[in-house]
N, C-alpha and C. Protein backbone atom coordinates (compact mmCIF):
# COMPACT_ATOMS: atom_id res chain seq x y z
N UNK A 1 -102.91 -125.21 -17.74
CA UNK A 1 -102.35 -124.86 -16.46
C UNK A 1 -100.90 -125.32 -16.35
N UNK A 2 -100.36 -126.50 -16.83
CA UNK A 2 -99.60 -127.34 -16.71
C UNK A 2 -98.16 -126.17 -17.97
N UNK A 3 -99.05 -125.50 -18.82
CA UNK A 3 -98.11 -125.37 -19.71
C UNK A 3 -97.69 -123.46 -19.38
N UNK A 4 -98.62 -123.14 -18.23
CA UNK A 4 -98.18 -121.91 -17.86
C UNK A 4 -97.50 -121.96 -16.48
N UNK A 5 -97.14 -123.25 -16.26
CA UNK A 5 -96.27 -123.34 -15.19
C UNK A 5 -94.74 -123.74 -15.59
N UNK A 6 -94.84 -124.42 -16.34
CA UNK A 6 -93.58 -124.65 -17.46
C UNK A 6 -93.23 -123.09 -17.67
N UNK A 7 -94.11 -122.08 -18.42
CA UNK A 7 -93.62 -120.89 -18.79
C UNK A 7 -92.85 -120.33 -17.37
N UNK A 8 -93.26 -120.31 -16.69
CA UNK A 8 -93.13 -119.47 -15.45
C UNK A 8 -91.83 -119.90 -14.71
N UNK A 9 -91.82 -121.39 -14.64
CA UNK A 9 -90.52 -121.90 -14.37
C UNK A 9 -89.21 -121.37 -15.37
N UNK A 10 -89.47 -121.40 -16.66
CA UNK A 10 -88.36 -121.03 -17.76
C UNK A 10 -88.11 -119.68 -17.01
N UNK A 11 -88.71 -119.06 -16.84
CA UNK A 11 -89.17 -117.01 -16.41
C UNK A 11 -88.02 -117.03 -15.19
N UNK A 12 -88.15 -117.60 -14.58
CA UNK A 12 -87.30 -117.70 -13.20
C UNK A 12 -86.06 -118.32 -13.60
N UNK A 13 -85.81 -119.69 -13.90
CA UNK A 13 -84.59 -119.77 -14.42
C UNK A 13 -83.69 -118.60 -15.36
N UNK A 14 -84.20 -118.55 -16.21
CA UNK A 14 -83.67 -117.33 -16.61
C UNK A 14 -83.49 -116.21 -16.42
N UNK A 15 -84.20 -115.88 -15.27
CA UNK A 15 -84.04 -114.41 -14.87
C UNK A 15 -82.71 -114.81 -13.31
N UNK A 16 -82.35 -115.99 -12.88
CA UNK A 16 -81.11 -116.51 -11.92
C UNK A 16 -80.23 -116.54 -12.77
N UNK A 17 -80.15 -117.13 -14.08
CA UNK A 17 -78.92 -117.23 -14.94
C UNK A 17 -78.42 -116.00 -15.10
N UNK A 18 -79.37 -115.09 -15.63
CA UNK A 18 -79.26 -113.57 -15.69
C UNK A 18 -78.22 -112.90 -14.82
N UNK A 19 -78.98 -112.80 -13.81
CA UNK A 19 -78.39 -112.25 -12.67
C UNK A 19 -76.93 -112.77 -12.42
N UNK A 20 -76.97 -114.25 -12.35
CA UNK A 20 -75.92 -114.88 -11.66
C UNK A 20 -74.52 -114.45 -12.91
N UNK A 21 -74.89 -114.46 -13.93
CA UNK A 21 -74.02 -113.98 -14.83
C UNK A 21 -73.12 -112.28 -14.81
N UNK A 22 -74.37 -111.10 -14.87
CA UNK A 22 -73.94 -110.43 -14.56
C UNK A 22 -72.99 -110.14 -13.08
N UNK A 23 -73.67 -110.94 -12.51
CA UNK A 23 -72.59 -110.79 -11.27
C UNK A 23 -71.07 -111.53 -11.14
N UNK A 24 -70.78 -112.07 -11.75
CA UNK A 24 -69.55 -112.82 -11.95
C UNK A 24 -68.64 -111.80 -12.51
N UNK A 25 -69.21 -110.82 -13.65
CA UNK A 25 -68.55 -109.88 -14.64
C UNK A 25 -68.36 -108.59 -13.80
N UNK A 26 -69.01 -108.53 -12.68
CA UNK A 26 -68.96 -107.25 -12.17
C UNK A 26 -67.60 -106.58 -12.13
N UNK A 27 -66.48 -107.25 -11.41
CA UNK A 27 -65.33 -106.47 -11.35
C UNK A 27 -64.48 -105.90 -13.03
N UNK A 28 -65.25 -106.17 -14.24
CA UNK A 28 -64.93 -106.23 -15.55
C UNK A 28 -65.77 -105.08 -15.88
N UNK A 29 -66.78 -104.86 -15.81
CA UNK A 29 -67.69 -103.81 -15.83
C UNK A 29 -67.28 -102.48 -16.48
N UNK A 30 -66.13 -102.20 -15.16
CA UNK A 30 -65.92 -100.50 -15.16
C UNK A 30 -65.35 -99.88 -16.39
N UNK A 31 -65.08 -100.80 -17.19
CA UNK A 31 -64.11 -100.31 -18.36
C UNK A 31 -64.88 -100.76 -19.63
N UNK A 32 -65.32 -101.41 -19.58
CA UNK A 32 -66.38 -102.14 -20.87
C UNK A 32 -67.64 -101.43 -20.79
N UNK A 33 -67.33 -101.10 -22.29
CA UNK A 33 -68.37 -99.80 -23.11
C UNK A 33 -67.63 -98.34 -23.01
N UNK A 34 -66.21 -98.13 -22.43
CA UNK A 34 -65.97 -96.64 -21.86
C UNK A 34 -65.23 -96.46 -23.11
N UNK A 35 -65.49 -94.90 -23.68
CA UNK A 35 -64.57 -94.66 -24.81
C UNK A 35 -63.19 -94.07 -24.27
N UNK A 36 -62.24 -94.42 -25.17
CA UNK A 36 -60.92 -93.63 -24.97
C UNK A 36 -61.21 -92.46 -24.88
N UNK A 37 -60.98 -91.53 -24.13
CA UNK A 37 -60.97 -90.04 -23.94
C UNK A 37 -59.90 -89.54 -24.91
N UNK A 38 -58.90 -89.68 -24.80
CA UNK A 38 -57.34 -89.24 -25.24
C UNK A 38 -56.03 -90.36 -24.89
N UNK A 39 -54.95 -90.12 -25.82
CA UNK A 39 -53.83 -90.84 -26.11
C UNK A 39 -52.85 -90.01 -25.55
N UNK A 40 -52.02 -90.48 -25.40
CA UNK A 40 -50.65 -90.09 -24.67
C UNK A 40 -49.52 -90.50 -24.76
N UNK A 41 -48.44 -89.79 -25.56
CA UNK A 41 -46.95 -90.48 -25.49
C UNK A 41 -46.31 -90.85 -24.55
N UNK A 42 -45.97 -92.48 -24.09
CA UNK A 42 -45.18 -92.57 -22.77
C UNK A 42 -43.96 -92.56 -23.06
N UNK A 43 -43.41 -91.63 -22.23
CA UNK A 43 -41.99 -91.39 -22.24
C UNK A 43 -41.03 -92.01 -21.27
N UNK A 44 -40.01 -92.81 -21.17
CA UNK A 44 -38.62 -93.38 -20.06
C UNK A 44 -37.66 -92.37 -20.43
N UNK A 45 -37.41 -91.77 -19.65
CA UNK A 45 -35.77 -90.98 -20.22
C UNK A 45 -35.67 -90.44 -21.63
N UNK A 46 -36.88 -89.85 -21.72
CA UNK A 46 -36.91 -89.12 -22.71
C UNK A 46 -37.12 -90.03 -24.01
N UNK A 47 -37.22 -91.07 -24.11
CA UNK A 47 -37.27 -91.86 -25.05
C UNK A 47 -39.12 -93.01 -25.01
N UNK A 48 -39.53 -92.88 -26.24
CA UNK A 48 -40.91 -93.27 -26.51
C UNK A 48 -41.09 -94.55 -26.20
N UNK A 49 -41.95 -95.32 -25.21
CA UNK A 49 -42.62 -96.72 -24.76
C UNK A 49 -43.50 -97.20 -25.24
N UNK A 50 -44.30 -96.35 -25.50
CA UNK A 50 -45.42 -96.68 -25.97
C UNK A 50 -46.43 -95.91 -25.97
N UNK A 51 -48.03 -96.01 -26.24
CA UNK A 51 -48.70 -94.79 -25.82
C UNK A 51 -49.95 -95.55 -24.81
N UNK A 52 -50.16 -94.31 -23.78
CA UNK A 52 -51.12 -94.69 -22.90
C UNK A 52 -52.05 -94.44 -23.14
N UNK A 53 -54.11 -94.32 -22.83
CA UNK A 53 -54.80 -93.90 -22.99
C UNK A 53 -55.45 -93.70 -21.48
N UNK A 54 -56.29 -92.39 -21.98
CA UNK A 54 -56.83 -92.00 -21.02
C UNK A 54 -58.69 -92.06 -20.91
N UNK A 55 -59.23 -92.90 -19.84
CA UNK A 55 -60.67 -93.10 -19.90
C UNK A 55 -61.24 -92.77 -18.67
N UNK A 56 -62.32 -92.51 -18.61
CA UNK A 56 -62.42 -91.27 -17.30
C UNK A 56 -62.11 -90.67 -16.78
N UNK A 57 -60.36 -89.80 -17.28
CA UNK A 57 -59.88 -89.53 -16.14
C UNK A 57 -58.55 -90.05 -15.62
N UNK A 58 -58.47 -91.63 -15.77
CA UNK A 58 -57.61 -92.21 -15.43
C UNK A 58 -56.82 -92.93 -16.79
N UNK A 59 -55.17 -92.56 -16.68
CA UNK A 59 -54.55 -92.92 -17.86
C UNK A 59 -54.03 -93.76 -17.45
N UNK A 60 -54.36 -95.08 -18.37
CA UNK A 60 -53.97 -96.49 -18.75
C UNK A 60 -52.78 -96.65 -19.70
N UNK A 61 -51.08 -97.13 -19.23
CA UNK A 61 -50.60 -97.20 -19.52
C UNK A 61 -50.11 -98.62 -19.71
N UNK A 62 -49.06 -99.05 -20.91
CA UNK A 62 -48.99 -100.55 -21.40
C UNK A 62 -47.82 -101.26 -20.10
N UNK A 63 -48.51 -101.91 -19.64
CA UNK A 63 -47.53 -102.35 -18.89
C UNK A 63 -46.40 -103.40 -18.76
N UNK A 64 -46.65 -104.26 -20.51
CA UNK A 64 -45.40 -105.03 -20.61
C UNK A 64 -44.56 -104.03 -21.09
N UNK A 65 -44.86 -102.95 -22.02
CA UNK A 65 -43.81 -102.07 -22.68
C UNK A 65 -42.83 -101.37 -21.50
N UNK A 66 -43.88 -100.84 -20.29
CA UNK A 66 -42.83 -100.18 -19.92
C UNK A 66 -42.54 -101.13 -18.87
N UNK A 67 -42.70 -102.25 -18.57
CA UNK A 67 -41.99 -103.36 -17.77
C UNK A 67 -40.86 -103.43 -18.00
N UNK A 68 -40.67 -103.82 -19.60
CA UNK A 68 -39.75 -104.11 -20.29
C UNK A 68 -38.68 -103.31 -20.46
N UNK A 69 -38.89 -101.93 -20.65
CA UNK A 69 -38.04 -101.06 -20.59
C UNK A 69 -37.45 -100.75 -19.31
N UNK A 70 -37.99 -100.76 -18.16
CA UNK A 70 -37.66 -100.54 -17.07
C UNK A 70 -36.43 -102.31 -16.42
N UNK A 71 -36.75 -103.02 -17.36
CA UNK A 71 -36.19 -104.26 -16.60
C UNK A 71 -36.47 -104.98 -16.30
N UNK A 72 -37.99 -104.75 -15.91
CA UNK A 72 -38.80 -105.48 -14.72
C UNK A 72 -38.92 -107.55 -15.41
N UNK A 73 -39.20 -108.28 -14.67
CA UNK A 73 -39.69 -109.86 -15.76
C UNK A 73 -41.09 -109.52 -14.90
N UNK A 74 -42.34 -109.73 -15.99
CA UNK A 74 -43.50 -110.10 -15.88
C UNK A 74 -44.19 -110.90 -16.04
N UNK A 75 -45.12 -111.53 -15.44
CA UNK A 75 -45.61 -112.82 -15.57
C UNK A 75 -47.28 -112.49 -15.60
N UNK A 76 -48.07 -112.46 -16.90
CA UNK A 76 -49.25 -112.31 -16.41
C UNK A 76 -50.01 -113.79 -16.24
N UNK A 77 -50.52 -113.84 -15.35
CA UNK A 77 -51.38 -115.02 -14.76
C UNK A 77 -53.10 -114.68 -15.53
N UNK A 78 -53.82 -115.62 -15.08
CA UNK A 78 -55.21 -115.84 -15.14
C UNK A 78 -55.72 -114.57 -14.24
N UNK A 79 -55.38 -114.10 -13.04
CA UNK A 79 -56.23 -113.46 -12.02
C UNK A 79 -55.30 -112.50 -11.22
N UNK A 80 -53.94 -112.40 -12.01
CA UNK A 80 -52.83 -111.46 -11.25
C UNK A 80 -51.67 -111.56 -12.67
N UNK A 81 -51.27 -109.98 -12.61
CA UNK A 81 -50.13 -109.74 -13.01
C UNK A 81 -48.58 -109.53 -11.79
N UNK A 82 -47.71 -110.78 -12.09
CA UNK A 82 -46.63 -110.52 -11.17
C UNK A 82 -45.48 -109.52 -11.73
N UNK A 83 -45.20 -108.67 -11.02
CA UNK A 83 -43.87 -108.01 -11.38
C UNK A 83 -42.62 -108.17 -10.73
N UNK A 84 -41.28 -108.45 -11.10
CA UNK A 84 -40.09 -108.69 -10.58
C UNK A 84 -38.88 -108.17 -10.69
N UNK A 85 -38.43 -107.09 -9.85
CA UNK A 85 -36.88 -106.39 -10.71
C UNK A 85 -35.87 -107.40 -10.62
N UNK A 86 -35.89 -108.69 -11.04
CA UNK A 86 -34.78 -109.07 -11.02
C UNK A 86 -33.88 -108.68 -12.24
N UNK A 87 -34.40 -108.35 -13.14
CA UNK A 87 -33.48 -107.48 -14.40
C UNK A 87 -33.60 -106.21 -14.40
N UNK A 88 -33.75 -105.49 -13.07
CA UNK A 88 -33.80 -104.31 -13.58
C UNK A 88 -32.70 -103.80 -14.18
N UNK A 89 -32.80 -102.59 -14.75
CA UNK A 89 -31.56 -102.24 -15.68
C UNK A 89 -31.23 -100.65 -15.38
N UNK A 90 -30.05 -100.36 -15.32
CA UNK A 90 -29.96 -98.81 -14.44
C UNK A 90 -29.28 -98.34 -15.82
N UNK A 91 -29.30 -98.75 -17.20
CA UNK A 91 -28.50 -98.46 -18.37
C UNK A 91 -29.33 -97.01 -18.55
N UNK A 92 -28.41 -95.42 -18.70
CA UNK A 92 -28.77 -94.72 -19.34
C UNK A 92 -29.38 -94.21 -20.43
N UNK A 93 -31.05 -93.87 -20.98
CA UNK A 93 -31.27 -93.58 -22.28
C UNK A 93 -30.49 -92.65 -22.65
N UNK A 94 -30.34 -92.89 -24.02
CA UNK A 94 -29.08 -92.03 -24.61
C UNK A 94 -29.89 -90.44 -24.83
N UNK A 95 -30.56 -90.89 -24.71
CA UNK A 95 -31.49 -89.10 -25.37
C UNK A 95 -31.57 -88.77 -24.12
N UNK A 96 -30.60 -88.93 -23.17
CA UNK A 96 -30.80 -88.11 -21.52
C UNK A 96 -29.97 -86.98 -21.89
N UNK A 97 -30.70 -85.81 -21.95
CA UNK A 97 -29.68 -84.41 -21.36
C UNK A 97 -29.13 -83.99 -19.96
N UNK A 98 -28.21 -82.99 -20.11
CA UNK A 98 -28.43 -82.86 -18.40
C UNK A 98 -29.17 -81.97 -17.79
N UNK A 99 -29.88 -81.52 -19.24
CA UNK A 99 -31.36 -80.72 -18.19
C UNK A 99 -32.57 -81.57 -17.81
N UNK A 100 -32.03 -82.17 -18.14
CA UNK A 100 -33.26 -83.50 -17.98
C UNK A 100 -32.96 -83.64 -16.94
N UNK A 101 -31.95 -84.40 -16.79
CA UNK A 101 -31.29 -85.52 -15.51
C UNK A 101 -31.22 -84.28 -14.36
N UNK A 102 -30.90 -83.03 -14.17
CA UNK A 102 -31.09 -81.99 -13.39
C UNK A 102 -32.84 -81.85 -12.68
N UNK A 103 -33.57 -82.09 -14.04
CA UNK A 103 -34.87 -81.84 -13.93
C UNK A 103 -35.51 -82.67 -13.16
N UNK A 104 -34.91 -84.09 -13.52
CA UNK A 104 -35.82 -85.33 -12.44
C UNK A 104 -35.14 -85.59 -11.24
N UNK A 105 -34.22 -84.99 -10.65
CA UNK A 105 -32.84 -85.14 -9.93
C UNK A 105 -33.92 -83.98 -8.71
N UNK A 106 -34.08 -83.05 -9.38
CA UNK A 106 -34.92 -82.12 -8.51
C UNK A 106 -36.30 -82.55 -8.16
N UNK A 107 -37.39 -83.10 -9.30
CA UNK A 107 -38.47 -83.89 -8.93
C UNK A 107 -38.58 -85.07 -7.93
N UNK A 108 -37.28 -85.90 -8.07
CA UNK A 108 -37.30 -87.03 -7.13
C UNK A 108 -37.03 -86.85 -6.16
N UNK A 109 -36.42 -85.71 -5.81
CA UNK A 109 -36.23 -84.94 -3.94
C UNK A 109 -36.77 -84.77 -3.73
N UNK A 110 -37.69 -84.06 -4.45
CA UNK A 110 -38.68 -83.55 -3.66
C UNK A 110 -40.04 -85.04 -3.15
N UNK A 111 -39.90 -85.45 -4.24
CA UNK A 111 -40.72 -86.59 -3.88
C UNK A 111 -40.55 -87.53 -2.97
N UNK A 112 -39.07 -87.69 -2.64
CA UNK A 112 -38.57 -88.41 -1.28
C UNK A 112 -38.84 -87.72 -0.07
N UNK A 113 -38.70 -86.46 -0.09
CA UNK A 113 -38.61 -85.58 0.88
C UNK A 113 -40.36 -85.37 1.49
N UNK A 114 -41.20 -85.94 0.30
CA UNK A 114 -42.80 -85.56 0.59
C UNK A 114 -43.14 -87.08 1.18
N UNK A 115 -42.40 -87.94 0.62
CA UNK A 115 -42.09 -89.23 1.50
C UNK A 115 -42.20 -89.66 2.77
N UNK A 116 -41.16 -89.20 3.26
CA UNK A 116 -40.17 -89.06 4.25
C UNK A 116 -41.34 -88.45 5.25
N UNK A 117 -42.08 -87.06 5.19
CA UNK A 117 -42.66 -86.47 6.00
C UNK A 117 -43.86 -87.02 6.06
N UNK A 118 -44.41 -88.00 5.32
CA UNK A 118 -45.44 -88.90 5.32
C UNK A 118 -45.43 -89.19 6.19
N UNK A 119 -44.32 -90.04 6.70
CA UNK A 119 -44.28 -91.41 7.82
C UNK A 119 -43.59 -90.60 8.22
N UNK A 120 -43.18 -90.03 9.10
CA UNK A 120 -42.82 -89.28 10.33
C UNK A 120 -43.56 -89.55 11.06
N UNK A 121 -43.14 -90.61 11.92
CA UNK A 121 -44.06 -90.73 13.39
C UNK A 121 -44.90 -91.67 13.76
N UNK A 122 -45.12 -92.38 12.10
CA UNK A 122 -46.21 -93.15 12.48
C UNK A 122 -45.47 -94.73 11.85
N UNK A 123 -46.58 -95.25 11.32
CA UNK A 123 -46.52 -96.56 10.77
C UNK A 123 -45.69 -96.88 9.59
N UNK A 124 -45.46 -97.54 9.24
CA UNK A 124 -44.89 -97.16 7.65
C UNK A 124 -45.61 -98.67 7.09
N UNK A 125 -46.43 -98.71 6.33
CA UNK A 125 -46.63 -99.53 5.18
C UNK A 125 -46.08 -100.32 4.39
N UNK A 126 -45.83 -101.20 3.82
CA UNK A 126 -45.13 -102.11 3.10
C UNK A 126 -45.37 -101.19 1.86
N UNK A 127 -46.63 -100.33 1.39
CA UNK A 127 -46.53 -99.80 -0.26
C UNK A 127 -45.53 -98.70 0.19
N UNK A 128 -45.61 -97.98 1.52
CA UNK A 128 -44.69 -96.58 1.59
C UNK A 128 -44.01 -97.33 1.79
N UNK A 129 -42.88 -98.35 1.89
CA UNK A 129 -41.53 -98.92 1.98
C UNK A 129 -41.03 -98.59 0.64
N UNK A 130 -41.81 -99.30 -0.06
CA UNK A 130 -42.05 -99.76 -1.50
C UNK A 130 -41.58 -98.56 -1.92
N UNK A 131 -42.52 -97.81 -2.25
CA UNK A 131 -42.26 -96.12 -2.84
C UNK A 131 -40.97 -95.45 -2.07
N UNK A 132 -40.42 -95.31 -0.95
CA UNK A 132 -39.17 -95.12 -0.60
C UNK A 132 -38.22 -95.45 -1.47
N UNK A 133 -38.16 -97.12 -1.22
CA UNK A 133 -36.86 -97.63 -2.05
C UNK A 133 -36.61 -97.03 -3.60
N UNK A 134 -37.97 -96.79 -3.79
CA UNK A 134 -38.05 -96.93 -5.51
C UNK A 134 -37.96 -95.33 -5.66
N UNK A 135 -37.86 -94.10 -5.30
CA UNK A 135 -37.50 -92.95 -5.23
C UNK A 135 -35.86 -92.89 -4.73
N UNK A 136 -35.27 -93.88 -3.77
CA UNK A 136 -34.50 -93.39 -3.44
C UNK A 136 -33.23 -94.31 -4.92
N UNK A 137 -33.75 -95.40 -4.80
CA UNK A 137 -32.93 -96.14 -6.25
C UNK A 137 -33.44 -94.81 -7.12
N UNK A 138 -33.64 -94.24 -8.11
CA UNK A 138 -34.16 -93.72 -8.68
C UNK A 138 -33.43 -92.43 -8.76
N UNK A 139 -33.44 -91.99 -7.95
CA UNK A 139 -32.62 -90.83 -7.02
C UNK A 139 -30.56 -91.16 -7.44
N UNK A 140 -30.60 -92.33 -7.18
CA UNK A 140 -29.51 -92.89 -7.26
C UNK A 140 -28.97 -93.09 -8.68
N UNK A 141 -29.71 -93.24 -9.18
CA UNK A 141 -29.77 -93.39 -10.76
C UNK A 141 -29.54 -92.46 -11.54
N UNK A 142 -30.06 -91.26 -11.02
CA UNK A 142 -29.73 -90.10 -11.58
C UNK A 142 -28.92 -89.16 -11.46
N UNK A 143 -28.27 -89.52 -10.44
CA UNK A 143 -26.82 -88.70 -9.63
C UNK A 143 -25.93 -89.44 -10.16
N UNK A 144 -26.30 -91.01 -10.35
CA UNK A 144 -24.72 -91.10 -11.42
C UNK A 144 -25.06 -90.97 -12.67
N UNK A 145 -25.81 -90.67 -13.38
CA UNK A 145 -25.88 -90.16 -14.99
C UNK A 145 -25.67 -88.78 -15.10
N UNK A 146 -25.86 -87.99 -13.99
CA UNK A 146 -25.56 -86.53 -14.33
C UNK A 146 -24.09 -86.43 -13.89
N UNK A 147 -23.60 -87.72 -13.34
CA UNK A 147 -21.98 -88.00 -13.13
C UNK A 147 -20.93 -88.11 -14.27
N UNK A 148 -22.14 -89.32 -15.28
CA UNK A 148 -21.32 -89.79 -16.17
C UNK A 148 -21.79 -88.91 -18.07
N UNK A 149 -22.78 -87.81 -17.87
CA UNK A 149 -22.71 -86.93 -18.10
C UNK A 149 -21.92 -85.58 -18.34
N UNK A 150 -21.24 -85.65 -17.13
CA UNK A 150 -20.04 -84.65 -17.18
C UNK A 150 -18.86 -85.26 -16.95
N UNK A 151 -18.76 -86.55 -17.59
CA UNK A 151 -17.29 -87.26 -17.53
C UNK A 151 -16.69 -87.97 -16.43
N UNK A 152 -17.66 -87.88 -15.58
CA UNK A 152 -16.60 -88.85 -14.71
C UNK A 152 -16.85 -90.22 -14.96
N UNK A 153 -15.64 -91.00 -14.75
CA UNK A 153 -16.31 -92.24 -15.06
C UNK A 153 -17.03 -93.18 -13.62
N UNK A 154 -17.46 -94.01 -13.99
CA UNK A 154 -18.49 -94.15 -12.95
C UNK A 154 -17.38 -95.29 -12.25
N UNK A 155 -16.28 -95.55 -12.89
CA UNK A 155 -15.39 -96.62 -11.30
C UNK A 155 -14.70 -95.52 -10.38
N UNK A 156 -14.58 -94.63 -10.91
CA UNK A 156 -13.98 -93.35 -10.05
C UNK A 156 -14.61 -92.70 -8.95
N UNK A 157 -16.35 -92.74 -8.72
CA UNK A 157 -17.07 -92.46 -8.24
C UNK A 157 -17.05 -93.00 -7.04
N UNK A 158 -16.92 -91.96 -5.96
CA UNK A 158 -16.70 -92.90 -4.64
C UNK A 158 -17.69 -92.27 -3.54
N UNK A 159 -18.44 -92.74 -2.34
CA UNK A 159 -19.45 -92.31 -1.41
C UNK A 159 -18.81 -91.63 -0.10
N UNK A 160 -17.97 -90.75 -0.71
CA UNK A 160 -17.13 -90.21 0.63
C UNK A 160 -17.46 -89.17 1.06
């Protein structure tokens, strides 16, 4: 009697450890066991970062590579990745054409402009702040490369 109560106790402990385990891992879950679907060249200005992959659906891109390229200083922690433009860098990739710089010059209007009519009226968000600034820098970025593209030099450039 004594030694099927021992069993029964082990039965229960182990079936709390169990549990209590899987549940700790839960937010880890969604991605463990998932196969890569497909790979993907990431591109900055026309120039190669690295490659992303794609798993359900959703493409996972490297995020010190293109931190790094973009400027950004990153700090990954235990339970958070911090990101910081204090280096960002507005240096032109050299493999920029000006059909390029035309091309994203037109994409990023429009994307400010789909912005913009978001928050018309209402609240604005600290992430829609966020996405503003970073379309409209961006925006900015590319009006003087399609500047210094066709020769002007960029101390000559004036907001008049």
């Amino acid at each position: 009697m004594r030694k099927a109560l021992y069993v029964f106790i082990g039965i229960m402990i182990g079936t709390v450890i169990s549990f209590g385990i899987g549940a700790s891992r839960g937010k880890f879950d969604s991605l463990i066991g998932k196969g890569v679907q497909s790979e993907r060249e990431l591109l900055y200005g026309g120039e190669t970062v690295g490659t992303a992959v794609v798993i359900d659906g959703t493409t996972y891109a490297p995020l010190r590579a293109l931190g790094e390229r973009l400027g950004l200083k990153i700090d990954f922690g235990i339970d958070q990745v911090v990101m910081d433009a204090v280096n960002l860098t507005l240096e032109r990739p050299k493999s920029l054409t000006p059909d390029k710089v035309e091309a994203n010059i037109a994409m990023l209007s429009q994307r400010l402009n789909e912005l913009l009519s978001e928050m018309d009226g209402g609240t604005v968000s600290k992430s829609q702040q966020m996405n503003l600034a970073n379309v409209r820098l961006y925006l900015a970025m590319y009006e003087k490369w399609k500047l210094e593209l066709q020769g002007v030099p960029s101390a000559t450039v004036s907001s008049s």
